[in-house]
N, C-alpha and C. Protein backbone atom coordinates (compact mmCIF):
# COMPACT_ATOMS: atom_id res chain seq x y z
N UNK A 1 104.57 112.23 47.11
CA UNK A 1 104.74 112.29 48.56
C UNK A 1 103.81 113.35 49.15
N UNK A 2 103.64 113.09 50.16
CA UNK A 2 102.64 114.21 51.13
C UNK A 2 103.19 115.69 50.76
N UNK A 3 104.62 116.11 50.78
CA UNK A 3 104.97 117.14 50.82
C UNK A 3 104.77 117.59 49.38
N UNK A 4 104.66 116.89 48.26
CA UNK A 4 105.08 117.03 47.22
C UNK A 4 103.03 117.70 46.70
N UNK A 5 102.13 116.72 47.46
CA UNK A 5 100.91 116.77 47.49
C UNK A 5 100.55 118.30 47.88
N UNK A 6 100.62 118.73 49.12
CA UNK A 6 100.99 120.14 49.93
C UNK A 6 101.03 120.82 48.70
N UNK A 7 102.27 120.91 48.30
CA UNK A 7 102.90 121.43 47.30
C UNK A 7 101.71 122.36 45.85
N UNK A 8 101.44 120.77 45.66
CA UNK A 8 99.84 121.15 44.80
C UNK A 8 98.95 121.75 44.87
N UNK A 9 98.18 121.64 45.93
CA UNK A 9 97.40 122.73 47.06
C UNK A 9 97.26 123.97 46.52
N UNK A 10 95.91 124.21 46.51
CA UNK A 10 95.81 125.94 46.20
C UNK A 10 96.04 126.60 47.66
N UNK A 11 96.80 127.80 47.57
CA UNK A 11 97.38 128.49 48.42
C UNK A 11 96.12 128.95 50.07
N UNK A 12 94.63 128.93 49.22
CA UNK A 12 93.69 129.07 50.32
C UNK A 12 93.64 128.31 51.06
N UNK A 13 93.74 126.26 50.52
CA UNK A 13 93.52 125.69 51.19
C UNK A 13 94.60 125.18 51.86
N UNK A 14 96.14 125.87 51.79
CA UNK A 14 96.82 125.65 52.55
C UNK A 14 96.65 126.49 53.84
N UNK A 15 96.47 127.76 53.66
CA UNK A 15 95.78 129.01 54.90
C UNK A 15 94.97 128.50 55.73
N UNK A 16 94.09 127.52 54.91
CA UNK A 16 93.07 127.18 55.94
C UNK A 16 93.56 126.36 56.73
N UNK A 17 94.04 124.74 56.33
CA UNK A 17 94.59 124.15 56.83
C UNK A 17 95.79 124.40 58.59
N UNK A 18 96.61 125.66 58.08
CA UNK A 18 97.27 126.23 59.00
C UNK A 18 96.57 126.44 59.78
N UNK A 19 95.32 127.82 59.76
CA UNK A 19 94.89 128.25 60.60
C UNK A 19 93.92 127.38 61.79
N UNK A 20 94.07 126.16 61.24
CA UNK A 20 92.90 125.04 61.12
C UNK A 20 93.56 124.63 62.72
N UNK A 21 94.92 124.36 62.40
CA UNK A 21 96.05 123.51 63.22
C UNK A 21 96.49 124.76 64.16
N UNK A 22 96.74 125.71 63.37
CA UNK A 22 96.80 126.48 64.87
C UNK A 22 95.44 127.01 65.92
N UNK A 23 94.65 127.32 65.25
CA UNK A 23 93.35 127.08 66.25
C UNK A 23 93.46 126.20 67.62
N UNK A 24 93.30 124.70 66.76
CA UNK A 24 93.51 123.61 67.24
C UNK A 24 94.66 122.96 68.54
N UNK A 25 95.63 124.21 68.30
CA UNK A 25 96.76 124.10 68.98
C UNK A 25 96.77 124.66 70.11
N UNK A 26 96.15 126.20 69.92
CA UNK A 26 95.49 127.22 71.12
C UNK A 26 94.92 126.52 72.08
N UNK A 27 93.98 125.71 71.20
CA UNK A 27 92.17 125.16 72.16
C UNK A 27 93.13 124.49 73.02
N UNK A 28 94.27 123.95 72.53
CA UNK A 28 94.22 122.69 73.31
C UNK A 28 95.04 123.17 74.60
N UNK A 29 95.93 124.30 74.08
CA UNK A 29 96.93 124.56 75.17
C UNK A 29 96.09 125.43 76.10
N UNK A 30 95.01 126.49 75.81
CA UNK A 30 93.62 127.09 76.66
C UNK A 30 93.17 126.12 77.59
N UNK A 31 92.61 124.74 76.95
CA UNK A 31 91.93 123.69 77.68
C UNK A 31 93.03 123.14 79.00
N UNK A 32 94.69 122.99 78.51
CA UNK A 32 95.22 122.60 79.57
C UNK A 32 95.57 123.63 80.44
N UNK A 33 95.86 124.74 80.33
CA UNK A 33 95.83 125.67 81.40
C UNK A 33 94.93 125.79 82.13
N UNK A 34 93.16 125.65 81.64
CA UNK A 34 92.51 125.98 81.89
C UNK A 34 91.70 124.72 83.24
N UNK A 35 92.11 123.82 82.87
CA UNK A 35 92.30 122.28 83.26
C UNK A 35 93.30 122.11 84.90
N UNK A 36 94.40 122.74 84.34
CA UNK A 36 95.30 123.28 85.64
C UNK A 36 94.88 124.36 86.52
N UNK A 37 94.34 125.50 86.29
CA UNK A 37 94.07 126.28 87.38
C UNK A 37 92.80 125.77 88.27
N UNK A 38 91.77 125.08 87.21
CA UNK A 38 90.78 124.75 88.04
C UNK A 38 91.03 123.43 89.37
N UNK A 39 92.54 122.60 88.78
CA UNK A 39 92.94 121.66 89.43
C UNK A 39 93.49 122.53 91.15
N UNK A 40 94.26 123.81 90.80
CA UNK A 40 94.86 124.30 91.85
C UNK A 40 93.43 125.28 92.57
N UNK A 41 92.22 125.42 92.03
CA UNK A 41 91.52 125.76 92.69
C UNK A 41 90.85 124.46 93.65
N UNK A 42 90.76 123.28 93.19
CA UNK A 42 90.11 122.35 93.89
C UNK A 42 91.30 122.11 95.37
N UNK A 43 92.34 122.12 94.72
CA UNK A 43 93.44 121.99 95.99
C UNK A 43 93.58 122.82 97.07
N UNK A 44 93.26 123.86 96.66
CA UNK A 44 93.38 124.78 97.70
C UNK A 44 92.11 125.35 98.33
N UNK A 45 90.47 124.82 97.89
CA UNK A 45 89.78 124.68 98.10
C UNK A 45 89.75 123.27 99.37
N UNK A 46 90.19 122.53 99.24
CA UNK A 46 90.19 121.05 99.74
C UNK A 46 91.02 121.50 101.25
N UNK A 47 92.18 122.05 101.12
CA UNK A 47 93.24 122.51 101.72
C UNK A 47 92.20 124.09 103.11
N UNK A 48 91.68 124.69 102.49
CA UNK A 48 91.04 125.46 103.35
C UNK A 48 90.62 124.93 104.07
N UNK A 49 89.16 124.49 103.49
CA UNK A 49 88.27 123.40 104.23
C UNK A 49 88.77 122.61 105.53
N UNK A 50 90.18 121.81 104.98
CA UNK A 50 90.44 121.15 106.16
C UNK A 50 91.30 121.58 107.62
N UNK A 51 91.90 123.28 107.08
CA UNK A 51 92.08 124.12 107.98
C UNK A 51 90.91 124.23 108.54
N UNK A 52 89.94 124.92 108.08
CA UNK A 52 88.84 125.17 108.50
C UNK A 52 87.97 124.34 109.98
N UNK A 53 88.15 123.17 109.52
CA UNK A 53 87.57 121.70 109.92
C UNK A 53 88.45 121.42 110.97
N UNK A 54 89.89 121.56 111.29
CA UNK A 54 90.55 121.42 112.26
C UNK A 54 90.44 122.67 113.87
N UNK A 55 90.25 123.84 112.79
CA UNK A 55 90.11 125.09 113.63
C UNK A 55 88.89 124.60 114.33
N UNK A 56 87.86 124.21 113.74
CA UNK A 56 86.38 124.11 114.45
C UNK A 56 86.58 123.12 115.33
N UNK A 57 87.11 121.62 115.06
CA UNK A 57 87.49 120.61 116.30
C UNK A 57 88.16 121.21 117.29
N UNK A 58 89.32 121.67 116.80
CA UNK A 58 89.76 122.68 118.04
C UNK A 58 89.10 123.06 118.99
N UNK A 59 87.81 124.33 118.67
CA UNK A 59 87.67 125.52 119.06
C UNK A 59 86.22 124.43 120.15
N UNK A 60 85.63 123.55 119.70
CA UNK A 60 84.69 122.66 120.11
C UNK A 60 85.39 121.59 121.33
N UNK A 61 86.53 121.32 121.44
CA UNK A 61 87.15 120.74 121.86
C UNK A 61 87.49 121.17 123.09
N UNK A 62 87.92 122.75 123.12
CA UNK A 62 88.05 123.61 124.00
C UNK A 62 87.09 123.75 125.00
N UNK A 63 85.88 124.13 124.14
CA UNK A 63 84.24 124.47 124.75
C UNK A 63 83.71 123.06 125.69
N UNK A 64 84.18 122.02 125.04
CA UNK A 64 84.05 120.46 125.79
C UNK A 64 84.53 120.58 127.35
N UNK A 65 85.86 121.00 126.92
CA UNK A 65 86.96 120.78 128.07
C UNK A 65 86.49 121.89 129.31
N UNK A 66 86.14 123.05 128.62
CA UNK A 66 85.55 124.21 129.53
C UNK A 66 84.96 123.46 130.21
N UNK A 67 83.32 123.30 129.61
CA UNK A 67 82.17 122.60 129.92
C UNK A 67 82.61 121.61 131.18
N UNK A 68 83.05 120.83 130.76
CA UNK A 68 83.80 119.73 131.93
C UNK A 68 84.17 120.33 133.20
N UNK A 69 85.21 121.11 133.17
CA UNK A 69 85.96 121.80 133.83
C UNK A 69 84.63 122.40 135.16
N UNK A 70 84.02 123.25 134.21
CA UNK A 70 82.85 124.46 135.11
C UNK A 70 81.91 123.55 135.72
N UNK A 71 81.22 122.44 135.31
CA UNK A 71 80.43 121.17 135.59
C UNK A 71 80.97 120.49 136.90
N UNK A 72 82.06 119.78 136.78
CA UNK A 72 82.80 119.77 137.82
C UNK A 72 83.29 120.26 139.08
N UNK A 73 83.58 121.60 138.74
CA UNK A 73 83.65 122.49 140.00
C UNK A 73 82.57 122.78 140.54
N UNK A 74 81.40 122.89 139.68
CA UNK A 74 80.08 123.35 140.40
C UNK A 74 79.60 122.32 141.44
N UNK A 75 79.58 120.88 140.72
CA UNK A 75 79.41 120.00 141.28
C UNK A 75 80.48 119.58 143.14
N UNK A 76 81.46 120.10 142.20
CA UNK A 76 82.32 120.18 144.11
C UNK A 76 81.87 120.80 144.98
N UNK A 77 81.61 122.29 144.30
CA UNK A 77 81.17 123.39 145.22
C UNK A 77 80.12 122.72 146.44
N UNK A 78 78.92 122.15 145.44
CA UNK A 78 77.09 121.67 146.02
C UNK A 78 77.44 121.00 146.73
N UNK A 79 78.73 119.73 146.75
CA UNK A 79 78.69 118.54 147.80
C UNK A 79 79.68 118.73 148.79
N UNK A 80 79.99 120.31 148.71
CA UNK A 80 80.56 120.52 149.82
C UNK A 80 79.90 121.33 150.61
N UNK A 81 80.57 121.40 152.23
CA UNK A 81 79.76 121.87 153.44
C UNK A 81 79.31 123.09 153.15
N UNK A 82 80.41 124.06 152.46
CA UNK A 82 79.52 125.35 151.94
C UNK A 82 78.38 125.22 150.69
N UNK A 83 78.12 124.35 149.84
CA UNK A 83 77.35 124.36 148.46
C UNK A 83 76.13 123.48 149.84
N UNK A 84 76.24 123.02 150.51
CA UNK A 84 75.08 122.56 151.11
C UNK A 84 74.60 123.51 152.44
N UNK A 85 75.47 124.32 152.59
CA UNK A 85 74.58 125.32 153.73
C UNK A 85 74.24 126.42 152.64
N UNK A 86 74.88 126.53 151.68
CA UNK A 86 74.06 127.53 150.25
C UNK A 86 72.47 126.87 150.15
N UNK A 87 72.91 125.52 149.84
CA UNK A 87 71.21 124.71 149.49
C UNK A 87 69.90 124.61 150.21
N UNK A 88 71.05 124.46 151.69
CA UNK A 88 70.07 124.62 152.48
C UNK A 88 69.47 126.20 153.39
N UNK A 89 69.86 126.99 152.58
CA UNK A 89 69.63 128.20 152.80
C UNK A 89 68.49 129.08 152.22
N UNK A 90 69.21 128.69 150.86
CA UNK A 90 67.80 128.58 149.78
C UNK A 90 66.84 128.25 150.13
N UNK A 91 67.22 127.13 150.53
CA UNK A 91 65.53 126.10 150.51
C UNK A 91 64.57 126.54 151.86
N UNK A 92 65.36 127.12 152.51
CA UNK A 92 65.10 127.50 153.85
C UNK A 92 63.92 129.37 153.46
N UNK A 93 64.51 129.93 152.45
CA UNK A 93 64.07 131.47 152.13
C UNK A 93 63.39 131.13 151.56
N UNK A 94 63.12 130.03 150.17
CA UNK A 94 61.76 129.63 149.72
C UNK A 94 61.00 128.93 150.45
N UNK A 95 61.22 128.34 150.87
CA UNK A 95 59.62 127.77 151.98
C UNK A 95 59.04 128.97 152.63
N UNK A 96 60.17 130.09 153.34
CA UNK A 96 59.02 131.58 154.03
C UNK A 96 58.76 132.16 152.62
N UNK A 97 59.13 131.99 151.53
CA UNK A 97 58.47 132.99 150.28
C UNK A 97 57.35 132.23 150.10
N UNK A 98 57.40 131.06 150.16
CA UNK A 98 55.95 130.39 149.92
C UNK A 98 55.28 130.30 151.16
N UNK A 99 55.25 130.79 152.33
CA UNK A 99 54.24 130.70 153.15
C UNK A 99 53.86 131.90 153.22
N UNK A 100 54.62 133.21 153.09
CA UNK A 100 53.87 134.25 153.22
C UNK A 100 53.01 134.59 152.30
């Protein structure tokens, strides 16, 4: 029998054998830990990012809405009676800057 075989074995090449299997046993349990943290680095890598990626739509989103907002009012301001006696005021001080 196998055990009985063992048995026979000079005592080195049973040492080796052991050390053989426990090596073997390490690598493997090293490799899966090692397997797992890099898994929880990709996750929480992935996981930033898409904080990240939301903060920026946000923060762009905002700057849009500003934009709109200030565009708009300016535009009220010009087509109203005061943004057009502004325009035409202007236009009135540059024509004497350009004639003098």
């Amino acid at each position: 029998t196998l055990f009985r075989s063992r048995l026979q074995q000079p005592t080195e090449k049973v040492v080796a054998d052991t050390k053989e299997l426990v090596s073997s046993t390490v690598t493997g349990a090293k490799d899966a830990v090692s397997s797992t943290v890099t898994g929880a680095k990709d996750a929480m890598t992935t996981r930033v990012t898409g904080v990240v990626d939301a903060a920026k739509g946000a923060v762009q989103g905002s700057v849009d809405i500003t934009k709109a907002v200030v565009t708009s009012s300016v535009n009220t301001v010009m087509s109203s009676r005061v943004g057009q006696l502004m325009t035409s005021g202007v236009d009135t001080v540059l024509g004497k800057i350009g004639r003098a």
